[in-house]
Protein backbone atom coordinates (compact mmCIF):
# COMPACT_ATOMS: atom_id res chain seq x y z
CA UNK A 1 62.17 -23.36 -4.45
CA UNK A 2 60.97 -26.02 -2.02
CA UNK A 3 59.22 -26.02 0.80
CA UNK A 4 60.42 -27.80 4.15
CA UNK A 5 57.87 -30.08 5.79
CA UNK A 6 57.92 -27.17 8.61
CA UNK A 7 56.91 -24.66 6.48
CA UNK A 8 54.52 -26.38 4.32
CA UNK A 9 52.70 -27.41 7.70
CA UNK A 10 52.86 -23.84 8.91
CA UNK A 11 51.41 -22.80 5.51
CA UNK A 12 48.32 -25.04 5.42
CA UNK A 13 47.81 -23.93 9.03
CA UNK A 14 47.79 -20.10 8.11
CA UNK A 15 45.36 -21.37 5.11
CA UNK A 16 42.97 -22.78 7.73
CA UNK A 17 42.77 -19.86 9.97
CA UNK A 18 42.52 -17.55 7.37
CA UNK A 19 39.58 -19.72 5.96
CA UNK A 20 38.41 -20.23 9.68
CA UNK A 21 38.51 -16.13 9.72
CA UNK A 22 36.02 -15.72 6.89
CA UNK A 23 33.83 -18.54 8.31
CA UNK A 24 33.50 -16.36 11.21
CA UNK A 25 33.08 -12.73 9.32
CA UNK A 26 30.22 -14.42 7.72
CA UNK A 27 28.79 -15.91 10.47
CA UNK A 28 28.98 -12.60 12.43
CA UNK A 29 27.68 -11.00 9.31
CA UNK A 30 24.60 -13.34 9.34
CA UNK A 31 23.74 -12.86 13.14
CA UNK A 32 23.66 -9.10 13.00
CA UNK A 33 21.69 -8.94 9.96
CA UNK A 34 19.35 -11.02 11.40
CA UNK A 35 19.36 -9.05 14.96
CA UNK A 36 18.82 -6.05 12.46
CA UNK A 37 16.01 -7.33 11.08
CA UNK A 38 14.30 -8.14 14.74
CA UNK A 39 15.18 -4.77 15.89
CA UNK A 40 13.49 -2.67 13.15
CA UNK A 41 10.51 -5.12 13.14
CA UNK A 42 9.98 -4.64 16.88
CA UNK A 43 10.72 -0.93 15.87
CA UNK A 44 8.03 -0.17 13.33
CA UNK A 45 5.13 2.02 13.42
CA UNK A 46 2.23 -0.36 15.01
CA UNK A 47 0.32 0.50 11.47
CA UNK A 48 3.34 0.22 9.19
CA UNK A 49 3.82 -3.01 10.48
CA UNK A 50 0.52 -4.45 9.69
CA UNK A 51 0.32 -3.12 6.33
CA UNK A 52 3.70 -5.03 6.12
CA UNK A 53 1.99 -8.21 7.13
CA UNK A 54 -1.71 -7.68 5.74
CA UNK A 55 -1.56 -5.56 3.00
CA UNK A 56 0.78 -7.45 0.30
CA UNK A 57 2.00 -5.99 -3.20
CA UNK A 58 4.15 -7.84 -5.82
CA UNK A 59 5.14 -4.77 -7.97
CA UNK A 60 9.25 -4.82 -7.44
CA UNK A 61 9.67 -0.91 -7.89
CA UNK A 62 6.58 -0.40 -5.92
CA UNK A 63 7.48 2.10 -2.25
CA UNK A 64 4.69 0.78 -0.45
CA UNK A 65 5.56 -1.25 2.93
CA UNK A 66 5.62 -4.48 1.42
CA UNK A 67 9.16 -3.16 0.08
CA UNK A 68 10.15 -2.14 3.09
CA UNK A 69 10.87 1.41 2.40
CA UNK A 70 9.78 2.77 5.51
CA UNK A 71 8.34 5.73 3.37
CA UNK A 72 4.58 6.00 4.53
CA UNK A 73 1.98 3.33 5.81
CA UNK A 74 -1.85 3.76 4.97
CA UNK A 75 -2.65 5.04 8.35
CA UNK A 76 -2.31 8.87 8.90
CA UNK A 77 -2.49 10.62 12.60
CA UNK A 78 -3.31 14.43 13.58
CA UNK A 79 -2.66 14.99 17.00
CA UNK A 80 -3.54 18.54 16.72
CA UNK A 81 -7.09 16.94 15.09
CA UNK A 82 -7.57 13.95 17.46
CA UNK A 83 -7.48 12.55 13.77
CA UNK A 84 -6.87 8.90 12.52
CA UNK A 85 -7.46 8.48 8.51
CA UNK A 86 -7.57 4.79 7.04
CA UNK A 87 -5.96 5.91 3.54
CA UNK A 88 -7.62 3.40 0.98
CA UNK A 89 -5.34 3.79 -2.36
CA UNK A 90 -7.51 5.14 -5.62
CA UNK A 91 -10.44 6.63 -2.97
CA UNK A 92 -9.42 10.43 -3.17
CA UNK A 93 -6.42 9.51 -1.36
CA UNK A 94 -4.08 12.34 -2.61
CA UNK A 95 -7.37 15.61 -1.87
CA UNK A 96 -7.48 14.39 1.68
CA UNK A 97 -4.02 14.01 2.20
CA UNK A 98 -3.15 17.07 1.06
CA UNK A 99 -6.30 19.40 2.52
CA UNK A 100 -6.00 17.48 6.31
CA UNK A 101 -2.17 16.38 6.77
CA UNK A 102 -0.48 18.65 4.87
CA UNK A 103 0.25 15.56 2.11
CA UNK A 104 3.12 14.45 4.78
CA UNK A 105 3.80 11.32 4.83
CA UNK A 106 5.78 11.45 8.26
CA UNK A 107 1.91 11.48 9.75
CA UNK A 108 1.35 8.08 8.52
CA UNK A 109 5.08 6.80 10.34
CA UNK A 110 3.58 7.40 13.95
CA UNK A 111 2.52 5.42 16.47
CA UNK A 112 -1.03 6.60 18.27
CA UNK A 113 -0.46 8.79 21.05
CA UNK A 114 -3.59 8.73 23.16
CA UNK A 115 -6.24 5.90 23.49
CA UNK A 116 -7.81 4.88 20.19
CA UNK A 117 -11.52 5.66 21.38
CA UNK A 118 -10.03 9.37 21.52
CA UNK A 119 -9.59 9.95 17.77
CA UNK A 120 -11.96 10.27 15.25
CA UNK A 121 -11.18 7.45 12.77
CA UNK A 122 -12.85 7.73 9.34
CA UNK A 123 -12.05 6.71 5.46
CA UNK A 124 -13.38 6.84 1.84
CA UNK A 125 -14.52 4.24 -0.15
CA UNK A 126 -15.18 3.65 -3.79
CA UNK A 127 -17.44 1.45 -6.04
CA UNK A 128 -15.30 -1.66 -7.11
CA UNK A 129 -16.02 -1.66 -10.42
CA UNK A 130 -15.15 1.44 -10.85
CA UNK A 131 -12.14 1.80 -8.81
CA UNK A 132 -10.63 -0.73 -11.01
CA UNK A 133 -11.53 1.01 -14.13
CA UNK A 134 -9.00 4.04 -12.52
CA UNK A 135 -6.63 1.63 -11.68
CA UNK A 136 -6.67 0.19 -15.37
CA UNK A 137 -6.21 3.70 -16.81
CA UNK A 138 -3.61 4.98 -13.86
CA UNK A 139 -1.50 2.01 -15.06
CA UNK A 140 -1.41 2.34 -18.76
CA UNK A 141 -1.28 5.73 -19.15
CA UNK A 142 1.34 7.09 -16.64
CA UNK A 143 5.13 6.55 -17.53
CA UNK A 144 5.63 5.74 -13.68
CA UNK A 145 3.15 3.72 -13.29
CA UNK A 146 3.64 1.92 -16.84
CA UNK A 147 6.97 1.20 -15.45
CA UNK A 148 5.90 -0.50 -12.35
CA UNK A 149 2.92 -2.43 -14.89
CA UNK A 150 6.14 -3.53 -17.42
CA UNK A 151 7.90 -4.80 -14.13
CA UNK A 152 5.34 -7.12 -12.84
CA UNK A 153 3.95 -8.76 -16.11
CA UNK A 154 5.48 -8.79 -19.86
CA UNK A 155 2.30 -9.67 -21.02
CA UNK A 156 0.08 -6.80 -22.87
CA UNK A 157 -2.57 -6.16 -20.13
CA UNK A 158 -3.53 -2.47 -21.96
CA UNK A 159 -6.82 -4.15 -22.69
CA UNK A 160 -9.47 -3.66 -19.84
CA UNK A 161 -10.28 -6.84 -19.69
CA UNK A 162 -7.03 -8.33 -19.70
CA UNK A 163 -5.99 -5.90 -17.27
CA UNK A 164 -8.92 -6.96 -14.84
CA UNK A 165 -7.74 -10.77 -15.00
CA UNK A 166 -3.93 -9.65 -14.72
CA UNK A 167 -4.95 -7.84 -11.26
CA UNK A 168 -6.59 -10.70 -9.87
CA UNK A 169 -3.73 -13.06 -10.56
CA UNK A 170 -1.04 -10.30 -8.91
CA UNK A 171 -1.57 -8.20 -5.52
CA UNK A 172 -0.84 -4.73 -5.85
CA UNK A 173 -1.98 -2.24 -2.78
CA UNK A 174 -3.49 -0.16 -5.70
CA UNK A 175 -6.11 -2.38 -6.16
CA UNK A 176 -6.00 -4.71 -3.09
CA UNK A 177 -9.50 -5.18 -1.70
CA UNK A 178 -10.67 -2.16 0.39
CA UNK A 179 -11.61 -3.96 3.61
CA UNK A 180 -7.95 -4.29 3.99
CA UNK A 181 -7.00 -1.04 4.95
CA UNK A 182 -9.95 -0.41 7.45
CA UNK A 183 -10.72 -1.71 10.94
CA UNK A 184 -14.10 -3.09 11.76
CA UNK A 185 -15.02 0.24 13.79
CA UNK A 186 -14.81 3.78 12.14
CA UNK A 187 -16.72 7.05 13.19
CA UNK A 188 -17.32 8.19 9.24
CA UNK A 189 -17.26 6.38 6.16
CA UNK A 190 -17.70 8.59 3.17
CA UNK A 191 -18.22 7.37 -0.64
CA UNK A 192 -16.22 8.96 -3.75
CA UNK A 193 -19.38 8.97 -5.41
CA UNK A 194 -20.77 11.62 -2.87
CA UNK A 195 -17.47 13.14 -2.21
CA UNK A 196 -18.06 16.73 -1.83
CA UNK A 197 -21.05 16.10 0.14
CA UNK A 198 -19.46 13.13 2.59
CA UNK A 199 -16.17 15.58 2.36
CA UNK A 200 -18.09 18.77 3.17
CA UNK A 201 -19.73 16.78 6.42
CA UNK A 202 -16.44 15.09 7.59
CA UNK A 203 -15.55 18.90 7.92
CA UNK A 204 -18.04 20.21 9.70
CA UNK A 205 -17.99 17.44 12.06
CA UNK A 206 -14.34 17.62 13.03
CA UNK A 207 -14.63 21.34 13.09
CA UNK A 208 -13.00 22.07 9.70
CA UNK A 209 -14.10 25.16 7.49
CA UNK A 210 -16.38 23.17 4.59
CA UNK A 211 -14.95 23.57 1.21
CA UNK A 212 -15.86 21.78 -2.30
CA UNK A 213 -13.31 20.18 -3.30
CA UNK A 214 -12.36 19.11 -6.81
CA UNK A 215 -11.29 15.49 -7.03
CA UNK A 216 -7.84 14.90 -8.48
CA UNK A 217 -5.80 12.40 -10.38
CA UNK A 218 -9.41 11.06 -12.06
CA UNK A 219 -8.58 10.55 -15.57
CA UNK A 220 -11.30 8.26 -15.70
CA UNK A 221 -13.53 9.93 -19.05
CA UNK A 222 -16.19 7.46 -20.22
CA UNK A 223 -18.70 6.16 -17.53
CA UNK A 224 -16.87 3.29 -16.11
CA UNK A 225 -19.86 0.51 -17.05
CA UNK A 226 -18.78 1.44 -20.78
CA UNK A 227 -16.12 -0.82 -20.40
CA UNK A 228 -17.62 -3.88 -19.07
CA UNK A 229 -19.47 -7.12 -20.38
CA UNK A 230 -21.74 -8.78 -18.43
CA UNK A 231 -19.18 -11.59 -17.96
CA UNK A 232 -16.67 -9.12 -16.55
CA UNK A 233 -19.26 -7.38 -14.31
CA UNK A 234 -19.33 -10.87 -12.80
CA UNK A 235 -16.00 -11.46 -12.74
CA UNK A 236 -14.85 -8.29 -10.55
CA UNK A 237 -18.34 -8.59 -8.73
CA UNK A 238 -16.52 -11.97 -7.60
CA UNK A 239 -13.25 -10.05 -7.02
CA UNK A 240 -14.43 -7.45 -4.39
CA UNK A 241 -17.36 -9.01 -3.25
CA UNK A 242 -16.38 -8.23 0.22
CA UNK A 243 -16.14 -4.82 -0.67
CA UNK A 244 -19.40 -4.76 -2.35
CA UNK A 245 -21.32 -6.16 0.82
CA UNK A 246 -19.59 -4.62 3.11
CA UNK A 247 -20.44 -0.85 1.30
CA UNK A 248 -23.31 -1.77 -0.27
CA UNK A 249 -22.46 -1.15 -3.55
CA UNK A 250 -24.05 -2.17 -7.17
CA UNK A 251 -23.00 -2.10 -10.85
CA UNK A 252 -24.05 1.10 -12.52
CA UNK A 253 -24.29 3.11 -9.96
């Protein structure tokens, strides 16, 4: 059958429309997505949103902020404690969690209520060298965790040493540098090393019962020097050498 000029006009007219119709779906699409994305960034926990923008991590299954999963940032609050704890991943992260905030993540999705100077603000830290030994041994020996390693590299890293030189070509916020997480002005910095002790005196002085705690998740078994060479030590001494002169810390100890 043949079309009449009439209707073939009317037909590439309808075409038009309809095409002009998806333009503007899309175009609608676009602009709300992007009013979305201005909305929940204005919307964000003050600390969620800077470990968004300072604390980055290339690990694709990773929940951490950079993946915008809005499941915890590294900042937890106590109102009931006056209590603001800098969460530094592989520093006993998961004891304190779990003895002070009741391991809820919801603490760490909150905005400050009262003045800053009001809360006592304290953290853990942990000697470089050996943090990254845990980090080494978290990664290749947990299914999860192996998981997240297999996503980010398909090169064999379960080598310590290749491991170390795989870390410091990728961010991950297991092993970002410490001085990340913290602000230049905290009332107690305690050391994994001494963590009973430091733990046992952050309790007492925020009015906690003192308790020894046993540290978890270290699956750490040889002394962590037993896996260095001297050229290695001065590779990761290079790595975190922020860390190490901000905490004061040295190989072997």
């Amino acid at each position: 059958m043949y079309l009449t000029r009439l209707e073939s006009k009317i037909l590439v007219s309808l075409h038009y429309i309809n095409f002009g119709v998806k333009e503007m779906k899309q175009s609608v699409k676009t602009v709300l997505s992007t009013l979305k994305k201005q909305y929940d960034k204005l919307n964000k926990p003050y600390y969620y949103k800077y470990a968004q923008d300072n604390i980055q991590c290339d690990c694709p299954l990773c929940r951490c902020p950079s993946r915008n999963t809005m499941r915890y940032s590294f900042v937890y609050i106590c109102e009931k404690r006056n209590l603001i704890y800098y969460d530094v991943p592989k520093c006993a992260s998961s004891t304190i969690r779990k003895v002070l905030f009741n391991n809820s993540h919801q603490l760490s999705l909150q905005n400050p209520q009262k003045d800053l100077q009001k809360y006592f603000k304290f953290s853990f830290v942990r000697n470089p060298w050996n943090r990254i030994v845990s980090n080494w041994k978290m990664f290749t020996t947990q299914s999860f965790r192996i998981e997240q390693l297999k996503s980010m590299t398909s090169q064999d890293v379960s080598k310590f040493e290749d491991f170390v030189y795989f870390a410091a070509s990728m961010k991950n916020h297991h092993w970002q540098p410490q001085i990340l997480y913290l602000p230049d002005q905290l009332d107690f910095v305690g050391k994994l090393e001494s963590f009973n002790e430091d733990f046992s005196n952050l309790c007492n002085t925020i009015g906690e019962k003192p308790y020894e705690v046993k540290k978890t998740n270290s699956i750490t078994k040889l002394p962590y020097w037993e896996y260095y060479t001297p050229s290695l030590v001065e590779f990761v001494s290079e790595m975190y050498a922020e860390d190490i002169k901000k905490f004061g810390y040295k190989f072997g100890e």
